[in-house]
C-alpha atoms as a PDB file:
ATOM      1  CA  UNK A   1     -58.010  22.163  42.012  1.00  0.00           C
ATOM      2  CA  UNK A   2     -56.557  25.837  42.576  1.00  0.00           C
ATOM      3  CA  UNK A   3     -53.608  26.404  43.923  1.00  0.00           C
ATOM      4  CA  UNK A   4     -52.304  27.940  47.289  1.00  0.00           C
ATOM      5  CA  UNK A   5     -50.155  31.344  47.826  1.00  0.00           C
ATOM      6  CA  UNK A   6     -47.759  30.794  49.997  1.00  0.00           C
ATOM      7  CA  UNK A   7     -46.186  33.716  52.100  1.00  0.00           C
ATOM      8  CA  UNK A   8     -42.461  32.264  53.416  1.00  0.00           C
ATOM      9  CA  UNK A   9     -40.491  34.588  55.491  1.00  0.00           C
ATOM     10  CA  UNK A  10     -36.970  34.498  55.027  1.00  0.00           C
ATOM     11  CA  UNK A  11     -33.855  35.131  56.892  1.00  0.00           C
ATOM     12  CA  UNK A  12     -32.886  38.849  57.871  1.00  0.00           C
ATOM     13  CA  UNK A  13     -29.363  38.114  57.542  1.00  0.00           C
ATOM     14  CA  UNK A  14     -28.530  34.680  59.106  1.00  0.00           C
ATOM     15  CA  UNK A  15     -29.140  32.086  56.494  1.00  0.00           C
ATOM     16  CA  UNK A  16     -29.159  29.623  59.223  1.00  0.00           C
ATOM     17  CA  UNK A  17     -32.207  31.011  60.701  1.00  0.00           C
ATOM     18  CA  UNK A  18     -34.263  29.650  57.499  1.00  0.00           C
ATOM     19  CA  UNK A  19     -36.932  27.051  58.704  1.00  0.00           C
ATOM     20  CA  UNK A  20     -36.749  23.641  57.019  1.00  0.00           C
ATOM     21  CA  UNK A  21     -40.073  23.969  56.057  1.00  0.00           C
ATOM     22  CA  UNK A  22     -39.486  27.052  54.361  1.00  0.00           C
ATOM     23  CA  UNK A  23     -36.534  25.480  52.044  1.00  0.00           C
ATOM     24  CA  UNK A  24     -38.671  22.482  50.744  1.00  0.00           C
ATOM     25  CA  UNK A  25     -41.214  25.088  50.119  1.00  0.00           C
ATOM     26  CA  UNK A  26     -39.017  26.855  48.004  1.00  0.00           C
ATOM     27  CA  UNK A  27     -38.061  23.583  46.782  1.00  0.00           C
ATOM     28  CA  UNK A  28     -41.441  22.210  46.300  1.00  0.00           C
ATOM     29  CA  UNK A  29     -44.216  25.043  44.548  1.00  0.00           C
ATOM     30  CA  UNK A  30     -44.446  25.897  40.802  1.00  0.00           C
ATOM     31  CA  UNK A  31     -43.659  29.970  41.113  1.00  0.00           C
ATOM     32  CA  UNK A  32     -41.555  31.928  43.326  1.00  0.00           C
ATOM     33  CA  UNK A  33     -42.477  35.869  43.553  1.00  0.00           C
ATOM     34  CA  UNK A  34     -39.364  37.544  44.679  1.00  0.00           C
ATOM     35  CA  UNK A  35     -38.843  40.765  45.287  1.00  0.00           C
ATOM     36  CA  UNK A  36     -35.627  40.849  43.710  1.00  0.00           C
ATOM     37  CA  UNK A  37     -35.003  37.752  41.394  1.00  0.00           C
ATOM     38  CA  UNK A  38     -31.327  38.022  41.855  1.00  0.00           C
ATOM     39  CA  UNK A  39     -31.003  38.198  45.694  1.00  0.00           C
ATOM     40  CA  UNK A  40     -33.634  35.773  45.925  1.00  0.00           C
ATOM     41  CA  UNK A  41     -31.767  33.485  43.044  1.00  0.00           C
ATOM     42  CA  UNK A  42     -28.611  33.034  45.785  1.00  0.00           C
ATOM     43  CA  UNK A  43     -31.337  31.850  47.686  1.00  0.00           C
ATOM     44  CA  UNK A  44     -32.887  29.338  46.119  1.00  0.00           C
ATOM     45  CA  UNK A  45     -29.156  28.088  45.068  1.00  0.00           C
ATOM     46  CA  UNK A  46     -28.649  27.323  48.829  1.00  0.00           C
ATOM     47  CA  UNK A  47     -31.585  25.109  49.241  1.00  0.00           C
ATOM     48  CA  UNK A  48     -31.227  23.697  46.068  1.00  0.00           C
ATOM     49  CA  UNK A  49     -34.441  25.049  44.789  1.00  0.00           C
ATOM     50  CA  UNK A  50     -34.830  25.033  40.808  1.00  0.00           C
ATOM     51  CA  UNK A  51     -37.873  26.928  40.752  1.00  0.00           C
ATOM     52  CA  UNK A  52     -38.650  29.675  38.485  1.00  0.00           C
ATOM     53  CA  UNK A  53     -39.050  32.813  39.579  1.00  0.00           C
ATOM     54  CA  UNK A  54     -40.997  36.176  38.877  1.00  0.00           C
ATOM     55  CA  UNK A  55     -40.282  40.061  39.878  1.00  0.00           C
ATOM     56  CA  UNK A  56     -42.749  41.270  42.494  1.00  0.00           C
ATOM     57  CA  UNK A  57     -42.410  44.741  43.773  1.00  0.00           C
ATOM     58  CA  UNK A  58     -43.335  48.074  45.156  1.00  0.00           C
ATOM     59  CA  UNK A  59     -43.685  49.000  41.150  1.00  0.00           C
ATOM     60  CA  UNK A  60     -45.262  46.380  39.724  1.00  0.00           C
ATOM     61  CA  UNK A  61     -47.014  44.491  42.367  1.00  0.00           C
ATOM     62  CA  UNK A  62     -50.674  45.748  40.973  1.00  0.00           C
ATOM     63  CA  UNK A  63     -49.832  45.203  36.945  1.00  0.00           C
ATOM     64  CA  UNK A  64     -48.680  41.237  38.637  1.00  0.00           C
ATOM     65  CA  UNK A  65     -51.798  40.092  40.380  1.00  0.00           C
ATOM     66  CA  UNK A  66     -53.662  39.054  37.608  1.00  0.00           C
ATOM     67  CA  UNK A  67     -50.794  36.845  35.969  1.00  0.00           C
ATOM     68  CA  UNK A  68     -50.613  35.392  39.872  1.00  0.00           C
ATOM     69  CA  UNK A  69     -54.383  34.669  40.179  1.00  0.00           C
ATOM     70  CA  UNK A  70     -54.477  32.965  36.781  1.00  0.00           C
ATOM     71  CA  UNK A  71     -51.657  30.472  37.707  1.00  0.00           C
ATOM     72  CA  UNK A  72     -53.380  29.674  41.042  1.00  0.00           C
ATOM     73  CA  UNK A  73     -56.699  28.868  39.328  1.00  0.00           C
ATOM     74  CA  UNK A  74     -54.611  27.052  37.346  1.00  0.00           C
ATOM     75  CA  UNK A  75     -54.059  24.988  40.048  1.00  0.00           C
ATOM     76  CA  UNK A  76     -49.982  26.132  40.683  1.00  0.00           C
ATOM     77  CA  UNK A  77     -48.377  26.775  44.204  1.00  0.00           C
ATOM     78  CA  UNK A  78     -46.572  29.883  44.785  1.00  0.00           C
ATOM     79  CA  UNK A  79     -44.274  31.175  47.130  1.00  0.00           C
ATOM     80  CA  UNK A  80     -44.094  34.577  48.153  1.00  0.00           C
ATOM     81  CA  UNK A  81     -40.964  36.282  49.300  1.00  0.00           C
ATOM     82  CA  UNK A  82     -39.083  39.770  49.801  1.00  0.00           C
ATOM     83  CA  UNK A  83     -35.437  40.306  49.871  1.00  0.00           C
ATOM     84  CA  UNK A  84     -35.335  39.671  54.067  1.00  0.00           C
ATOM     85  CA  UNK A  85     -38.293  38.934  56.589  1.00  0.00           C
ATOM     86  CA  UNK A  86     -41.667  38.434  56.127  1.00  0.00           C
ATOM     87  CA  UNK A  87     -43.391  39.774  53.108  1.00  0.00           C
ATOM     88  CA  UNK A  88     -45.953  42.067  53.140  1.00  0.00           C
ATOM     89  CA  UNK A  89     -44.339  43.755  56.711  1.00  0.00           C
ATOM     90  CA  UNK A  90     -43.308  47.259  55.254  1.00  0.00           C
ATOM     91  CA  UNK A  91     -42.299  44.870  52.066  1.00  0.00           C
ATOM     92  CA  UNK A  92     -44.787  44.393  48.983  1.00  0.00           C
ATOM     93  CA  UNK A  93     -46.561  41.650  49.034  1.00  0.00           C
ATOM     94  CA  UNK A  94     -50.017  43.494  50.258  1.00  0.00           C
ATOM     95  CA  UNK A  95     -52.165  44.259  47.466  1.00  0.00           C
ATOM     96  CA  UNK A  96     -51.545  40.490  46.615  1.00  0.00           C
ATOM     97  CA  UNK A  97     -52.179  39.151  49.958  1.00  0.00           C
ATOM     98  CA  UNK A  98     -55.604  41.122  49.740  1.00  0.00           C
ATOM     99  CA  UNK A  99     -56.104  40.108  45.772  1.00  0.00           C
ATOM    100  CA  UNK A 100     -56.141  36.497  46.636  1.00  0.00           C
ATOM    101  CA  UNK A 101     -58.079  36.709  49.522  1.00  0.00           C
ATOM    102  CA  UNK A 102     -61.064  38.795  47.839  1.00  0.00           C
ATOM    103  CA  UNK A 103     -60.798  35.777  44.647  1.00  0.00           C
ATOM    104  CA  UNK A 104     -61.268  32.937  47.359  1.00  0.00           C
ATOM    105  CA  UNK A 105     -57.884  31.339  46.932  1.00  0.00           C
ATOM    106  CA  UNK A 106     -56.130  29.988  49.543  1.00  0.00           C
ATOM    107  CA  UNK A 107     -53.510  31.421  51.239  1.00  0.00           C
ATOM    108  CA  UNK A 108     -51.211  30.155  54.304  1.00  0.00           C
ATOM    109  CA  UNK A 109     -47.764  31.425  55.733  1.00  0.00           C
ATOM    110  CA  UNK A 110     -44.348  29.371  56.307  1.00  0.00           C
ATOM    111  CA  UNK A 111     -43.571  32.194  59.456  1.00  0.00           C
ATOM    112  CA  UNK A 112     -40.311  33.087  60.691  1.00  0.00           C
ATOM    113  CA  UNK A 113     -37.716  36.133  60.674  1.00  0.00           C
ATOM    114  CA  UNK A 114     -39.267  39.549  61.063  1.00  0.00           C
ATOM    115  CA  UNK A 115     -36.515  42.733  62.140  1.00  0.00           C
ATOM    116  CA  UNK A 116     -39.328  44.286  63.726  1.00  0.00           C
ATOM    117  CA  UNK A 117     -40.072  41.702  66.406  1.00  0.00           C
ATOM    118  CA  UNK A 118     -36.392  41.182  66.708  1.00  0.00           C
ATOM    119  CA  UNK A 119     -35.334  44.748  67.242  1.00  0.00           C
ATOM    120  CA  UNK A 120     -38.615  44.743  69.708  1.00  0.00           C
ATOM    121  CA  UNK A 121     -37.295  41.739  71.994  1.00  0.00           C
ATOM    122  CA  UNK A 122     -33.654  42.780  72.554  1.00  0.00           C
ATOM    123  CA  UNK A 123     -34.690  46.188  72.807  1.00  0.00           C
ATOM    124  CA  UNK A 124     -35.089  46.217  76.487  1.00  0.00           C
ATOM    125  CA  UNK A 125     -38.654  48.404  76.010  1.00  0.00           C
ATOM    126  CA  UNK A 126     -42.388  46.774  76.898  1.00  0.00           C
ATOM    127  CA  UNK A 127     -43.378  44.543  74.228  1.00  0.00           C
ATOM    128  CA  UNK A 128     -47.266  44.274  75.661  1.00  0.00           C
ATOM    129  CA  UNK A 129     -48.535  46.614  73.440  1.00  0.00           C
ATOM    130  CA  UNK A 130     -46.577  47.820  69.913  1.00  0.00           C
ATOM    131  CA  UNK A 131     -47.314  49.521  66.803  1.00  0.00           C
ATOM    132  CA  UNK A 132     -45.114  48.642  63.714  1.00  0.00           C
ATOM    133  CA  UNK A 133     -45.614  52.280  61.813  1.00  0.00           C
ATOM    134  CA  UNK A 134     -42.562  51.308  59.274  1.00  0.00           C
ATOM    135  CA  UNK A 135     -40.595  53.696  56.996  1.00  0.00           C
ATOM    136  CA  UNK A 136     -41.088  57.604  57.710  1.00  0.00           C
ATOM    137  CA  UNK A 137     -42.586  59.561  54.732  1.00  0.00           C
ATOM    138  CA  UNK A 138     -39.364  61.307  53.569  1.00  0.00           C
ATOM    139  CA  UNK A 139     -40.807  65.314  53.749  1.00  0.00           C
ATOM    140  CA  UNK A 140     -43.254  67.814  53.870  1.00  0.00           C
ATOM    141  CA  UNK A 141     -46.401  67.305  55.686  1.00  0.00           C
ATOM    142  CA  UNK A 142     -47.102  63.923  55.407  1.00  0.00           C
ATOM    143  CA  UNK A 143     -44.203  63.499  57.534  1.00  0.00           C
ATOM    144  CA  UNK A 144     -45.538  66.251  59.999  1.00  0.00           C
ATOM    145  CA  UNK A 145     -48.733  64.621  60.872  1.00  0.00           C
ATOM    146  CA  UNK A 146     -46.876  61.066  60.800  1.00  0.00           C
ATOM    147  CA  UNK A 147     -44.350  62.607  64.036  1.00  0.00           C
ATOM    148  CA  UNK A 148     -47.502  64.510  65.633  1.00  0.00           C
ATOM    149  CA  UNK A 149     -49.512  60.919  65.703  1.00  0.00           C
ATOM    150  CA  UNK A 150     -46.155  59.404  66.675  1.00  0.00           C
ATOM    151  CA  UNK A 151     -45.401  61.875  70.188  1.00  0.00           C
ATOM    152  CA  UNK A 152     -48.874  61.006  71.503  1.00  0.00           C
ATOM    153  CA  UNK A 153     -48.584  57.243  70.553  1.00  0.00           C
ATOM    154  CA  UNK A 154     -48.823  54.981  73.812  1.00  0.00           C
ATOM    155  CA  UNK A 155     -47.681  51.675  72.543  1.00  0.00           C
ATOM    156  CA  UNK A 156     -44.283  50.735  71.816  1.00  0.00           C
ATOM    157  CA  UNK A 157     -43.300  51.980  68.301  1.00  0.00           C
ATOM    158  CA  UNK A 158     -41.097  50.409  65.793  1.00  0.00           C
ATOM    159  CA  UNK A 159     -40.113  52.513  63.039  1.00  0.00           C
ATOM    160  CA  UNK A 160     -37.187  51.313  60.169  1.00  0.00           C
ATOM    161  CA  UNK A 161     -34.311  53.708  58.856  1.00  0.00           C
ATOM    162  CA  UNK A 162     -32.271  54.094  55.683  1.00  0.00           C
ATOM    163  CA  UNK A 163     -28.481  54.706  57.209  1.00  0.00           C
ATOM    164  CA  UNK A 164     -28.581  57.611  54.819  1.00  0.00           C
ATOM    165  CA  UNK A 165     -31.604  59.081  56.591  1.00  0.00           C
ATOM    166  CA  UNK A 166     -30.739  57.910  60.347  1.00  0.00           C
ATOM    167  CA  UNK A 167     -29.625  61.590  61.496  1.00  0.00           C
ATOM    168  CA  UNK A 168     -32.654  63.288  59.952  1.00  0.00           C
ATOM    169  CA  UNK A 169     -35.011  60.598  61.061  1.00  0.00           C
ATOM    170  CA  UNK A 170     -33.268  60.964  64.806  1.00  0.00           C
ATOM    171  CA  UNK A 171     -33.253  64.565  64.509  1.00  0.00           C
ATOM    172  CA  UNK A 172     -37.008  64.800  63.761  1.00  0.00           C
ATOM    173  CA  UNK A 173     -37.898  62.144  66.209  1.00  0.00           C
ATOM    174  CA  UNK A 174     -36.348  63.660  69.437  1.00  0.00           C
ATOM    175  CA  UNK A 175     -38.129  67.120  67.994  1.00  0.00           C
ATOM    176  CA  UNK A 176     -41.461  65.788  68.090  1.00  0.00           C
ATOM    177  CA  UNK A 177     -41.298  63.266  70.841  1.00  0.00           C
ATOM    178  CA  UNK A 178     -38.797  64.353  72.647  1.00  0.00           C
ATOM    179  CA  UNK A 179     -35.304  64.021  73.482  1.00  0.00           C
ATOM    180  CA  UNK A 180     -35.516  62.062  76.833  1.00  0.00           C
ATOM    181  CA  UNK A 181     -37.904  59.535  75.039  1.00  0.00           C
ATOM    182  CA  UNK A 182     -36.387  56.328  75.486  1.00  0.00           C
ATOM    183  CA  UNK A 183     -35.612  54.138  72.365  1.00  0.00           C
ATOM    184  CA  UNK A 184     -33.066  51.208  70.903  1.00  0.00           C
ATOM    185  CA  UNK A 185     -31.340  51.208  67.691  1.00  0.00           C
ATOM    186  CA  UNK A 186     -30.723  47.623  66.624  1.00  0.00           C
ATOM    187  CA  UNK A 187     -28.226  47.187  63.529  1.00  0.00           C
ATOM    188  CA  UNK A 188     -27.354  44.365  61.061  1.00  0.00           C
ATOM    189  CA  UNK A 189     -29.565  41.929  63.397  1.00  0.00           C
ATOM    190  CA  UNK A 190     -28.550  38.339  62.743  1.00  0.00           C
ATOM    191  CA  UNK A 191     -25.298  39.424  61.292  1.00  0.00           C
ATOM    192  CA  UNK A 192     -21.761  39.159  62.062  1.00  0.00           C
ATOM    193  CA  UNK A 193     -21.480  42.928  62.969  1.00  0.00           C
ATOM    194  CA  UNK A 194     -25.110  43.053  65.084  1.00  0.00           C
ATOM    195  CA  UNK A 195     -25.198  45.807  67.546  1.00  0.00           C
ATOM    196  CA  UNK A 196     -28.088  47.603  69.536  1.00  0.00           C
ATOM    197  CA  UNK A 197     -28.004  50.656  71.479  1.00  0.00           C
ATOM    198  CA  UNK A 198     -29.724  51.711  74.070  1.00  0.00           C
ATOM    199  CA  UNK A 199     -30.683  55.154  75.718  1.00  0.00           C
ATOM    200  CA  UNK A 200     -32.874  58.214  74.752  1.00  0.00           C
ATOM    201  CA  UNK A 201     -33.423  59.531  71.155  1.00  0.00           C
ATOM    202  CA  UNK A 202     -30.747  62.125  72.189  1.00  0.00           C
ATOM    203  CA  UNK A 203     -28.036  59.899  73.043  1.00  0.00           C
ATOM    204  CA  UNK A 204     -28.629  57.644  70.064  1.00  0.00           C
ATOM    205  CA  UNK A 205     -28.385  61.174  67.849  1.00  0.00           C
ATOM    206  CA  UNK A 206     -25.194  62.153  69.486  1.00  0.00           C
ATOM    207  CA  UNK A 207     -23.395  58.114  69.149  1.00  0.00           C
ATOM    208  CA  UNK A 208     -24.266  57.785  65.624  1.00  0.00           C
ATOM    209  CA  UNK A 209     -23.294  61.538  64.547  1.00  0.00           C
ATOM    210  CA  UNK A 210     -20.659  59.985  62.461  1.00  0.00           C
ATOM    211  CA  UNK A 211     -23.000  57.332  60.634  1.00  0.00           C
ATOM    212  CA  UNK A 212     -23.966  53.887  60.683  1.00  0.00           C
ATOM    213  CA  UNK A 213     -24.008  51.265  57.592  1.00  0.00           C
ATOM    214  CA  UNK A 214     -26.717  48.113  57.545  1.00  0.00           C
ATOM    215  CA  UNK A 215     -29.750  47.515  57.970  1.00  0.00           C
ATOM    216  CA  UNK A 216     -31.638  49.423  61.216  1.00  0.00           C
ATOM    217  CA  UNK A 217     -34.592  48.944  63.160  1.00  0.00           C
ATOM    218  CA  UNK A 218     -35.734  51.332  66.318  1.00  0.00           C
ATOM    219  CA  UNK A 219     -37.844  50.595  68.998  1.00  0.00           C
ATOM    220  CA  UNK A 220     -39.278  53.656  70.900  1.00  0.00           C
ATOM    221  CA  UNK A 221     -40.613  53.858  73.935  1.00  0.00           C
ATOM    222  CA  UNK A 222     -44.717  55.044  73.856  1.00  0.00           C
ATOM    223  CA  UNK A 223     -45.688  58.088  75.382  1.00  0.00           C
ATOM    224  CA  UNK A 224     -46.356  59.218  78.939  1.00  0.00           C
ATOM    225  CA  UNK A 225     -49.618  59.284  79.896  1.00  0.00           C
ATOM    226  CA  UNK A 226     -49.600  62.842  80.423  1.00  0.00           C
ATOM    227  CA  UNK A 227     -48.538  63.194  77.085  1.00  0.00           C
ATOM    228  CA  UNK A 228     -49.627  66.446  75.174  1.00  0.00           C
ATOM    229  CA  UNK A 229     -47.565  68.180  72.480  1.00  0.00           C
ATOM    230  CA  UNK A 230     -50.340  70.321  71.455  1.00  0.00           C
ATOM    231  CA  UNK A 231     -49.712  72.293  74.796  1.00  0.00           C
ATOM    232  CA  UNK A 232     -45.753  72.203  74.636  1.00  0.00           C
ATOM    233  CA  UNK A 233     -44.537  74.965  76.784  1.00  0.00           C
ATOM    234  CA  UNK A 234     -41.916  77.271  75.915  1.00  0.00           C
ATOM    235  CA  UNK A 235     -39.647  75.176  78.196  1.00  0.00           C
ATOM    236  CA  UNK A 236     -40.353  72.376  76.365  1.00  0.00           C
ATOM    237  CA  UNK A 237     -39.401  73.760  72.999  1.00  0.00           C
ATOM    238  CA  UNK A 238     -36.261  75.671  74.304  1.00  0.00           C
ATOM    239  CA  UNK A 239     -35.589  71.614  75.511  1.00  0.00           C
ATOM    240  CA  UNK A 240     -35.735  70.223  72.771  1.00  0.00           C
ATOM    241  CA  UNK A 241     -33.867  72.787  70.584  1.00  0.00           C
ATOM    242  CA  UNK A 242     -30.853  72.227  73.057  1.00  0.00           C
ATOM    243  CA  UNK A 243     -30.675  68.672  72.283  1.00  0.00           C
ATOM    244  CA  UNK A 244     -30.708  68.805  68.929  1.00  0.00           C
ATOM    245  CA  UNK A 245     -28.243  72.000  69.259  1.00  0.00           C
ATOM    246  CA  UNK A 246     -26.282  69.467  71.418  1.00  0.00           C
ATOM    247  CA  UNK A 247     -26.033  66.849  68.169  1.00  0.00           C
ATOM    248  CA  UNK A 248     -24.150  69.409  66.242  1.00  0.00           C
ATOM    249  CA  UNK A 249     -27.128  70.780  64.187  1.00  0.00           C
ATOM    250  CA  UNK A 250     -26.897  74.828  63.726  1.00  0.00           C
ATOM    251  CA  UNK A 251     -29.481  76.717  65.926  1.00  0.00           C
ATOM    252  CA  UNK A 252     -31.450  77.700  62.636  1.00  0.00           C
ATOM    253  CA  UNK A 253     -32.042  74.375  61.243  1.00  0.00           C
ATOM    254  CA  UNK A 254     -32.526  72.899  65.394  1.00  0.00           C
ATOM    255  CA  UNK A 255     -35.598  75.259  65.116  1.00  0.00           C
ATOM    256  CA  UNK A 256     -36.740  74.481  62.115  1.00  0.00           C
ATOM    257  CA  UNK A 257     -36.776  70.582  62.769  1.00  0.00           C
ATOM    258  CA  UNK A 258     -38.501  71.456  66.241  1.00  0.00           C
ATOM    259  CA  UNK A 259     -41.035  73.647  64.556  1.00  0.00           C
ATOM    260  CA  UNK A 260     -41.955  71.025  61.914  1.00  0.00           C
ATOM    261  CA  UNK A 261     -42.375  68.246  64.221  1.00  0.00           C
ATOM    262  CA  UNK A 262     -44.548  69.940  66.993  1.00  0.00           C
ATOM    263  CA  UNK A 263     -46.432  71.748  64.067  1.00  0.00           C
ATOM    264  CA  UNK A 264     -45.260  75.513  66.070  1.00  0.00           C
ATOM    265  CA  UNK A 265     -44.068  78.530  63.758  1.00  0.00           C
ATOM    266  CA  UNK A 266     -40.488  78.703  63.701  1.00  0.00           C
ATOM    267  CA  UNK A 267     -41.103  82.539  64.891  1.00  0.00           C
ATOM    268  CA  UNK A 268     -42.802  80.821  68.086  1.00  0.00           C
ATOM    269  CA  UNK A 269     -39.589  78.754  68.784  1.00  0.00           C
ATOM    270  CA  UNK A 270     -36.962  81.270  68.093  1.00  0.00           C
ATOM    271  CA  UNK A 271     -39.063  83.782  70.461  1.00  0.00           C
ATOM    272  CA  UNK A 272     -38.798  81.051  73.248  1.00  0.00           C
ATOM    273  CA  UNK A 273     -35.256  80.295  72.784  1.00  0.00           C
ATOM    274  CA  UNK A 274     -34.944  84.473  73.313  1.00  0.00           C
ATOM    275  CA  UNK A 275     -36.759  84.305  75.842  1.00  0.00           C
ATOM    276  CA  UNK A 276     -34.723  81.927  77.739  1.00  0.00           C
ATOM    277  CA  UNK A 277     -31.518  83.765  76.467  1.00  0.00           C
ATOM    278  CA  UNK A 278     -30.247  80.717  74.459  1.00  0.00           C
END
């Protein structure tokens, strides 16, 4: 009889917040996948789980699947976890998930923490409708045409940030969406030091100008109906230029973030900041 793939979310930072069910699961198959052994080793010493364990990550997740698929025909349970959450939610885990689906095997989930539906409920926005669209590509213009889909985006987005990439990411954000948009920053959720603040992209930029540490999630409020930043005016851009001017960013790199994320010439935006004798 073949064996069953587990998926068991585990805690984002509170270790009490791990289910019951998911400790004698990690107490209980043949093979836990971890997406790093050693974080996931402190783990399995709190439940008391001797289980043996193998590396599976963002850079070796495809070269793994067959050595998984062979030990569930082989009739062995195995657990699936990443370092916090639920694997497979902007963690690797996918091209498994998918791998053992397509080979028949079965698959279930032990559910529990996630940070995005976390940040989401104590973020004060409308939960009816949200998009998780992860980590932002880091440059160039994959990360142009991920901020243009983003201003025009209707549901309720939640987006995770490096700390070392919070100011660019908030920078680029309140560019291309806006900097009255309406978002929440949650930090270290579950965690001694948890903290979420509120207000527009702006105001977020300008309280964290000095930096953050932990782990971040941010909830964003979807666009206005009216919504149309193929049509910005000149008002608009001049708007959003200020805010970012407003942060602390120099004028020449304010328009260059604003011309990247509304896909304008930076020539365009400087003309309309001269034009409104900024």
């Amino acid at each position: 009889m073949a064996g069953t793939l587990v998926v068991v979310a585990t805690p984002i930072g509170n270790l009490g917040d791990l289910s019951p069910r998911a400790a004698e699961t990690l107490r209980s198959v043949g093979l836990v996948l971890a997406e790093d052994t050693r974080h996931t080793g402190r783990l399995l010493a709190y439940v008391g789980s001797e289980v043996r364990q193998r590396s599976l990550h963002e850079h070796n997740e495809r070269e793994r699947i067959p050595e998984v698929l062979a030990a569930l025909e082989a009739g062995q349970d195995v657990a699936l976890v990443s370092d916090a959450g639920t694997p497979g939610v902007s963690d690797p885990g996918y091209r498994l998930l998918a791998a053992c689906v397509a080979a028949g095997h079965e698959l279930t989930v032990v559910p529990g923490p996630t940070a995005a539906v976390a940040a989401l409920v104590v973020s004060g926005l409308p939960t009816d409708r949200v998009v998780v669209d992860g980590f932002l590509p880091r440059k160039g213009t994959a990360r142009r045409e991920r901020l243009q889909e983003l201003s025009t985006q209707r549901r309720t987005i939640v987006v995770f940030v490096s700390p070392h990439r919070l100011g660019d990411d908030l920078d680029d954000l309140a560019a291309a969406l806006g900097p009255d948009r309406r978002a929440a920053l949650a930090r270290e959720l579950t965690k001694r030091y948890e903290q979420v603040l509120r207000g527009t992209l702006g105001e977020l930029r300008a309280r964290v100008a000095d930096g953050v540490r932990g782990e971040i999630t941010l909830v964003i409020a979807g666009a206005p109906i009216d919504a149309s930043p193929a049509v910005l005016s000149d008002a608009d851009l001049v708007q959003r230029v200020r805010a970012l001017l407003a942060t602390g960013l120099d004028k020449k790199a304010a328009i260059a973030e604003v011309a990247a994320a509304v896909g304008r010439p930076k020539r365009e935006v400087y003309q309309a900041l001269i034009d409104a004798g900024a």
